[in-house]
C-alpha atoms as a PDB file:
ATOM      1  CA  UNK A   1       5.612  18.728  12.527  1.00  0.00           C
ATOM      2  CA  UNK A   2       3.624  16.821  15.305  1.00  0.00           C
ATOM      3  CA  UNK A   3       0.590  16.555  12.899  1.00  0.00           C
ATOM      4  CA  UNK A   4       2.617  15.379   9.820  1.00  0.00           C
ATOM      5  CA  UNK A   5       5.504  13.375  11.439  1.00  0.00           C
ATOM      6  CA  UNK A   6       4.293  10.167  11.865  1.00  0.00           C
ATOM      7  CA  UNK A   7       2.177   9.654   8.774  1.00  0.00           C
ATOM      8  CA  UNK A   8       5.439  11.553   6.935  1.00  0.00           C
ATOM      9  CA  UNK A   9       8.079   9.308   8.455  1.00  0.00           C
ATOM     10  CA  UNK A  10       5.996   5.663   8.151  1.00  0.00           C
ATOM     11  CA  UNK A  11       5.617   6.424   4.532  1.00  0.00           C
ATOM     12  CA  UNK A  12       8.811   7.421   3.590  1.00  0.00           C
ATOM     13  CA  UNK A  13       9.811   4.037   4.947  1.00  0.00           C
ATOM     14  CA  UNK A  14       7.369   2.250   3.258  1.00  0.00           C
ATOM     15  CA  UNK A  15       7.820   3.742  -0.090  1.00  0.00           C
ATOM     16  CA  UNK A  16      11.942   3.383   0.351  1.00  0.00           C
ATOM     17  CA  UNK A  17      11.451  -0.792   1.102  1.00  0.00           C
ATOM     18  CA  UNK A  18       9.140  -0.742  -1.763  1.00  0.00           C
ATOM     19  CA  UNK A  19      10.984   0.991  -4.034  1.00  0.00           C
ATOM     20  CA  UNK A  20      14.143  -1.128  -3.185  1.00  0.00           C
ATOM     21  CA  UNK A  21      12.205  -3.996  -3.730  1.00  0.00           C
ATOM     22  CA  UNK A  22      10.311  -3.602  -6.578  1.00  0.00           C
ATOM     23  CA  UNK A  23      13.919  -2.336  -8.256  1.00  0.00           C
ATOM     24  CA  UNK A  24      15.491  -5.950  -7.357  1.00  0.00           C
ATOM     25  CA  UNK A  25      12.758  -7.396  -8.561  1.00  0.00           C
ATOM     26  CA  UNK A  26      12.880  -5.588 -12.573  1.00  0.00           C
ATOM     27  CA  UNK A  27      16.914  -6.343 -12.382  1.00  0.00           C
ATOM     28  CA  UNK A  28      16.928  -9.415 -11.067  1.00  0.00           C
ATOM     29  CA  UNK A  29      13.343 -11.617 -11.827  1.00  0.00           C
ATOM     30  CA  UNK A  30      12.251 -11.966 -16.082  1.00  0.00           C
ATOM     31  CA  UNK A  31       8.576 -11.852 -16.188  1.00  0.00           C
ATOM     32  CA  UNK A  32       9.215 -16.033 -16.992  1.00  0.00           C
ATOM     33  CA  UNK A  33      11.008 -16.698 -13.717  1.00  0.00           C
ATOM     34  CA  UNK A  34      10.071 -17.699 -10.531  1.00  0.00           C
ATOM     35  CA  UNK A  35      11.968 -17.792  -7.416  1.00  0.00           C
ATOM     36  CA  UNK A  36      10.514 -20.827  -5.292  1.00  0.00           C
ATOM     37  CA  UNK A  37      11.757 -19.443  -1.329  1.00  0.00           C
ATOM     38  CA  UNK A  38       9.071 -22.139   0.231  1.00  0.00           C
ATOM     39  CA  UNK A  39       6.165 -24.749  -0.480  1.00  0.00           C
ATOM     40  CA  UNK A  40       3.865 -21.299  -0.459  1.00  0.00           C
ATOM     41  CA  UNK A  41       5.998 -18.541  -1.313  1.00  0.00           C
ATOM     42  CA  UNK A  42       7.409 -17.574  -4.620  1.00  0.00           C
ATOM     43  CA  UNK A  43       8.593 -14.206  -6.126  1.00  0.00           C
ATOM     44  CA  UNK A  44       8.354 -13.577  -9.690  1.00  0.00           C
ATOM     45  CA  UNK A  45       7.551 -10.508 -11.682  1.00  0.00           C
ATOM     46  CA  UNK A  46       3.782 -10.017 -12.471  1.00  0.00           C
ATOM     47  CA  UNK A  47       3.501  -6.103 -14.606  1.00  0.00           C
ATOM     48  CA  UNK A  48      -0.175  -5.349 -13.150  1.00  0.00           C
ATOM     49  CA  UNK A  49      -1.897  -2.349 -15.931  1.00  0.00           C
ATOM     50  CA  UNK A  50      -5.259  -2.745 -13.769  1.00  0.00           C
ATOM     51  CA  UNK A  51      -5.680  -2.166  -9.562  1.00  0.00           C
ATOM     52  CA  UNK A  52      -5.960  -4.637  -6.755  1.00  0.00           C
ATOM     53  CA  UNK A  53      -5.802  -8.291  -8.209  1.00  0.00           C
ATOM     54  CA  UNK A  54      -5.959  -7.316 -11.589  1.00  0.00           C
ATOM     55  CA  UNK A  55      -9.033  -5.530 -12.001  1.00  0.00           C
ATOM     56  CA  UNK A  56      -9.294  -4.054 -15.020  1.00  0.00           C
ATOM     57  CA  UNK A  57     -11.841  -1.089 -16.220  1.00  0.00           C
ATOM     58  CA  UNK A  58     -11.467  -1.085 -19.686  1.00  0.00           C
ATOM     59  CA  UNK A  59      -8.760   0.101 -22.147  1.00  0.00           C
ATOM     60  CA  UNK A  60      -7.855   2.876 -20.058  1.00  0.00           C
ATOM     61  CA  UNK A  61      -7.749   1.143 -16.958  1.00  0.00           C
ATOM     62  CA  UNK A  62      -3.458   2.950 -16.661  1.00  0.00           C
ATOM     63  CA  UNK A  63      -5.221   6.179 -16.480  1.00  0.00           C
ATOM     64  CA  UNK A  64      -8.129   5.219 -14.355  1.00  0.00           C
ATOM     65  CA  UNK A  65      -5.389   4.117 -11.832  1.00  0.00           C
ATOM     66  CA  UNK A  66      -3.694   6.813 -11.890  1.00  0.00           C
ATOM     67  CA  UNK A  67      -6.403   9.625 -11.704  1.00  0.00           C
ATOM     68  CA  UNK A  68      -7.714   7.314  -8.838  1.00  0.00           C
ATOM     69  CA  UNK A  69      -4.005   7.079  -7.284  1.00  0.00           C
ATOM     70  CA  UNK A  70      -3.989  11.107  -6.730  1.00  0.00           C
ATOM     71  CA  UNK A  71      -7.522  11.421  -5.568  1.00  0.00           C
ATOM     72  CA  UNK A  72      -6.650   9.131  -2.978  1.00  0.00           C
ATOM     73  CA  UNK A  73      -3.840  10.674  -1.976  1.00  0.00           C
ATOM     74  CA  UNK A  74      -5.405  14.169  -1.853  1.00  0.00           C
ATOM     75  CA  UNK A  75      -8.024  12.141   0.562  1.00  0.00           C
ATOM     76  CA  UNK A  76      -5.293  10.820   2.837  1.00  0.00           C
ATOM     77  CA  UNK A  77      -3.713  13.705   3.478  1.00  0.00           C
ATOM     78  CA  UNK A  78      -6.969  16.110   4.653  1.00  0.00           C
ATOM     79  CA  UNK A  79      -8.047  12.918   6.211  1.00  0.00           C
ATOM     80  CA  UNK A  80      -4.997  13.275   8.476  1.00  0.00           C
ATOM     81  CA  UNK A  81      -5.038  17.283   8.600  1.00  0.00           C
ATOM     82  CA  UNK A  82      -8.696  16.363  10.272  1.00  0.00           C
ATOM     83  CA  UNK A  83      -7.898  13.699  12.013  1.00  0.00           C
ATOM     84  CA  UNK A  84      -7.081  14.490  16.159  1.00  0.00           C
ATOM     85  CA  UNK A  85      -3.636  14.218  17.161  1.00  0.00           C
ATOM     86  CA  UNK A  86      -4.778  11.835  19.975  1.00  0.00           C
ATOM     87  CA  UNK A  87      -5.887   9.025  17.093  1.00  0.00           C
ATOM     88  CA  UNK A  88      -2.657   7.708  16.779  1.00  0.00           C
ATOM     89  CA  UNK A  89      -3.490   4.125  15.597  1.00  0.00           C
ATOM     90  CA  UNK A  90      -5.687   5.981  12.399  1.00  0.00           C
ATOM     91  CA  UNK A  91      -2.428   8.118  11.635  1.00  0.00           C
ATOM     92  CA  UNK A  92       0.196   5.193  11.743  1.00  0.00           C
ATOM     93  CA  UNK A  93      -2.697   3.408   9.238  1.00  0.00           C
ATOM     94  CA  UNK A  94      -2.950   6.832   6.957  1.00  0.00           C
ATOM     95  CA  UNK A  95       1.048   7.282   6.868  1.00  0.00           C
ATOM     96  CA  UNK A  96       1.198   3.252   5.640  1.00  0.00           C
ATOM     97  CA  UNK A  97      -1.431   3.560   2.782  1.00  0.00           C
ATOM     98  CA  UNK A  98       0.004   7.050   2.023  1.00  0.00           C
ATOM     99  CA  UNK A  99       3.811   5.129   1.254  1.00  0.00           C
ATOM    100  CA  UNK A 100       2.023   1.953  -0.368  1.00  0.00           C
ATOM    101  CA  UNK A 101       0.199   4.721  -2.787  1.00  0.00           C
ATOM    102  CA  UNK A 102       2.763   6.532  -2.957  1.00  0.00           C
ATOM    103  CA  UNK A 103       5.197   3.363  -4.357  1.00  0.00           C
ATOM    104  CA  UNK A 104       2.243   2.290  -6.389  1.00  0.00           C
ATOM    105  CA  UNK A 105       1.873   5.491  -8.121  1.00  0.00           C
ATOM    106  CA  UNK A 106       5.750   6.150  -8.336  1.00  0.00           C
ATOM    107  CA  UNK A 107       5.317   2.489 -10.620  1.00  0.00           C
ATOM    108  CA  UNK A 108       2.188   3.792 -12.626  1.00  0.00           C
ATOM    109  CA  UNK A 109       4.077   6.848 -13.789  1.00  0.00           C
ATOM    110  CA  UNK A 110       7.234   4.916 -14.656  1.00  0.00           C
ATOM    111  CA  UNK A 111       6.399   1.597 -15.856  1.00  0.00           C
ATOM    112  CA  UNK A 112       2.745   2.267 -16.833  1.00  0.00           C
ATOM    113  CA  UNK A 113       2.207  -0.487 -14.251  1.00  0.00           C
ATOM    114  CA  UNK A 114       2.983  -1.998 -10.757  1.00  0.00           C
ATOM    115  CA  UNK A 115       5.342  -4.161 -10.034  1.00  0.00           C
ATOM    116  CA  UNK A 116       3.720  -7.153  -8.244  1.00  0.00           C
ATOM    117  CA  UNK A 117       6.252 -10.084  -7.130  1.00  0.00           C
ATOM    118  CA  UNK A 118       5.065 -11.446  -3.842  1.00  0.00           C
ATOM    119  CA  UNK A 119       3.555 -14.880  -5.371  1.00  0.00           C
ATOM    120  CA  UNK A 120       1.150 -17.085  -2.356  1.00  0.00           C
ATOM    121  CA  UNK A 121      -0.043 -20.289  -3.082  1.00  0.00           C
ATOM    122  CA  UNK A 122      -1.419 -23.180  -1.559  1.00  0.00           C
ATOM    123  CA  UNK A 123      -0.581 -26.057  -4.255  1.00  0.00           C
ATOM    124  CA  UNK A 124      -2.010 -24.776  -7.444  1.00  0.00           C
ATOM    125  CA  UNK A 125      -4.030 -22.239  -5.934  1.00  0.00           C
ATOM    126  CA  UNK A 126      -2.435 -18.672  -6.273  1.00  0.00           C
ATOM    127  CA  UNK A 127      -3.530 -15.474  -4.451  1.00  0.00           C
ATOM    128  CA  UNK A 128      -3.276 -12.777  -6.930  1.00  0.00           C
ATOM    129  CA  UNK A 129       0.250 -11.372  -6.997  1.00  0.00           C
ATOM    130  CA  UNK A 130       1.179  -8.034  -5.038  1.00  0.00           C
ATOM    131  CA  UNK A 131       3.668  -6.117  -3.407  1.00  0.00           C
ATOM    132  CA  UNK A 132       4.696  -4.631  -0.441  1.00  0.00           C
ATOM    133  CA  UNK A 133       3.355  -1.441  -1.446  1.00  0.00           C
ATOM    134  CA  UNK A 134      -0.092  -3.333  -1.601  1.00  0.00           C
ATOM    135  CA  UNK A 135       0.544  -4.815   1.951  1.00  0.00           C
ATOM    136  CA  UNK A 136       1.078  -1.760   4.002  1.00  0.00           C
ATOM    137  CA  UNK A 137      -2.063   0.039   1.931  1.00  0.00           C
ATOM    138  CA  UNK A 138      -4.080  -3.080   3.229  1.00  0.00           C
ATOM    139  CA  UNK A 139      -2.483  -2.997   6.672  1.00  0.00           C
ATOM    140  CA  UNK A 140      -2.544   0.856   7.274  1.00  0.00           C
ATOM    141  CA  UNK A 141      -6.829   0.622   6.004  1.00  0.00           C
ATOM    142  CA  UNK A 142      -7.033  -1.944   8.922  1.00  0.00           C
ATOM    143  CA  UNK A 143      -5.299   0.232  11.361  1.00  0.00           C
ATOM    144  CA  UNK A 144      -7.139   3.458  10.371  1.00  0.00           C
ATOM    145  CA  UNK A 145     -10.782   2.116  10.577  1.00  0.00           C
ATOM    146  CA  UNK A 146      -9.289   0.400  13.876  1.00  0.00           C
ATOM    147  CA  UNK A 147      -8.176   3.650  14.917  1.00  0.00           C
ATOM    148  CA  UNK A 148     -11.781   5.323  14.318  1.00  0.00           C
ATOM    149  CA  UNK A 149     -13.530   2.851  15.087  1.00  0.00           C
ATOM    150  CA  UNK A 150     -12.064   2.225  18.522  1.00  0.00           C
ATOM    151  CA  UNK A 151     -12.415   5.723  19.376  1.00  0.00           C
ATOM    152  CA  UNK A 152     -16.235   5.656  18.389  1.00  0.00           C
ATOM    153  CA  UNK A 153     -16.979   3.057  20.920  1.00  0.00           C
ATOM    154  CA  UNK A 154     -15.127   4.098  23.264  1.00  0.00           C
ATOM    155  CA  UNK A 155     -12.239   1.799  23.713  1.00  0.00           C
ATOM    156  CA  UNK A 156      -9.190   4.795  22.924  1.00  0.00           C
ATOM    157  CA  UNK A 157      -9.158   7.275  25.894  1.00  0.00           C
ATOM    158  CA  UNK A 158      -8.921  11.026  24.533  1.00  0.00           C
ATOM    159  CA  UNK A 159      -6.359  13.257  25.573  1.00  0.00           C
ATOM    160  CA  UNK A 160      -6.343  14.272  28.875  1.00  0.00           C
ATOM    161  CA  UNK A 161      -7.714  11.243  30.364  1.00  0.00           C
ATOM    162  CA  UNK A 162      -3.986   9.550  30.715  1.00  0.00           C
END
């Protein structure tokens, strides 16, 4: 349990808040309305076939996704049966990306999409939609390099030297 806990419990929450979301989001948002909540923050329902910001790979760019989607997933999780206990910061990044895939594939196999609703803008200029799924992925790849990255130079201290 010490191995998996971590990584197990961070993505269960992530994928839960996700999932919660993204389900407010189909009942509540049209695909033609947008909720204005500031000057640079809108929600509205965006039905992404492709991956991050739309990218598309051709006709069969759902299963692409998807085949990609479980690869990754098999990676995360003998990335973090390799990983040493001591690299906390790298696990707390593996279990976020491991919910946000987890949500994003959970949308894949049900809608044949993701759900993307979080809408930034800065006048007329949009970010490409996305969701919180694709914020903790982003945020946990951050942490993890962080994580190994830190240790590699030196700035982590290893077990036994607390």
């Amino acid at each position: 349990m010490r191995r998996w806990g971590i990584p197990l419990i961070l993505a269960g929450v992530v994928f839960v808040l996700d999932r919660m979301a993204k389900v407010w989001v189909v009942h509540n948002l049209s695909t033609e309305t947008t909720l204005v909540l500031s000057k640079f923050l809108n929600l509205t329902q965006v039905r992404n076939p492709g991956g991050a910001f739309g990218m598309h790979v051709g006709s069969r760019s759902g299963t692409v996704f998807l085949i990609a989607s479980l690869v990754a997933l098999v990676v995360i999780f003998q990335l973090l049966r390799k990983l040493p206990l001591s690299n906390t910061l790298s696990r707390v990044g593996l279990g976020l990306v491991l919910g946000g895939g987890v949500g994003n594939l959970i949308d894949r196999l049900i809608y044949h999409r993701v759900i993307d609703f979080i809408d930034l803008h800065i006048g007329a200029y949009h970010w490409p939609a996305f969701n919180l799924a694709d914020s903790a992925i982003v945020a946990g790849v951050a942490l993890a390099l962080w994580g190994y990255w830190g240790r590699e130079k030196g700035y982590q201290r290893e077990v036994g030297e607390e």
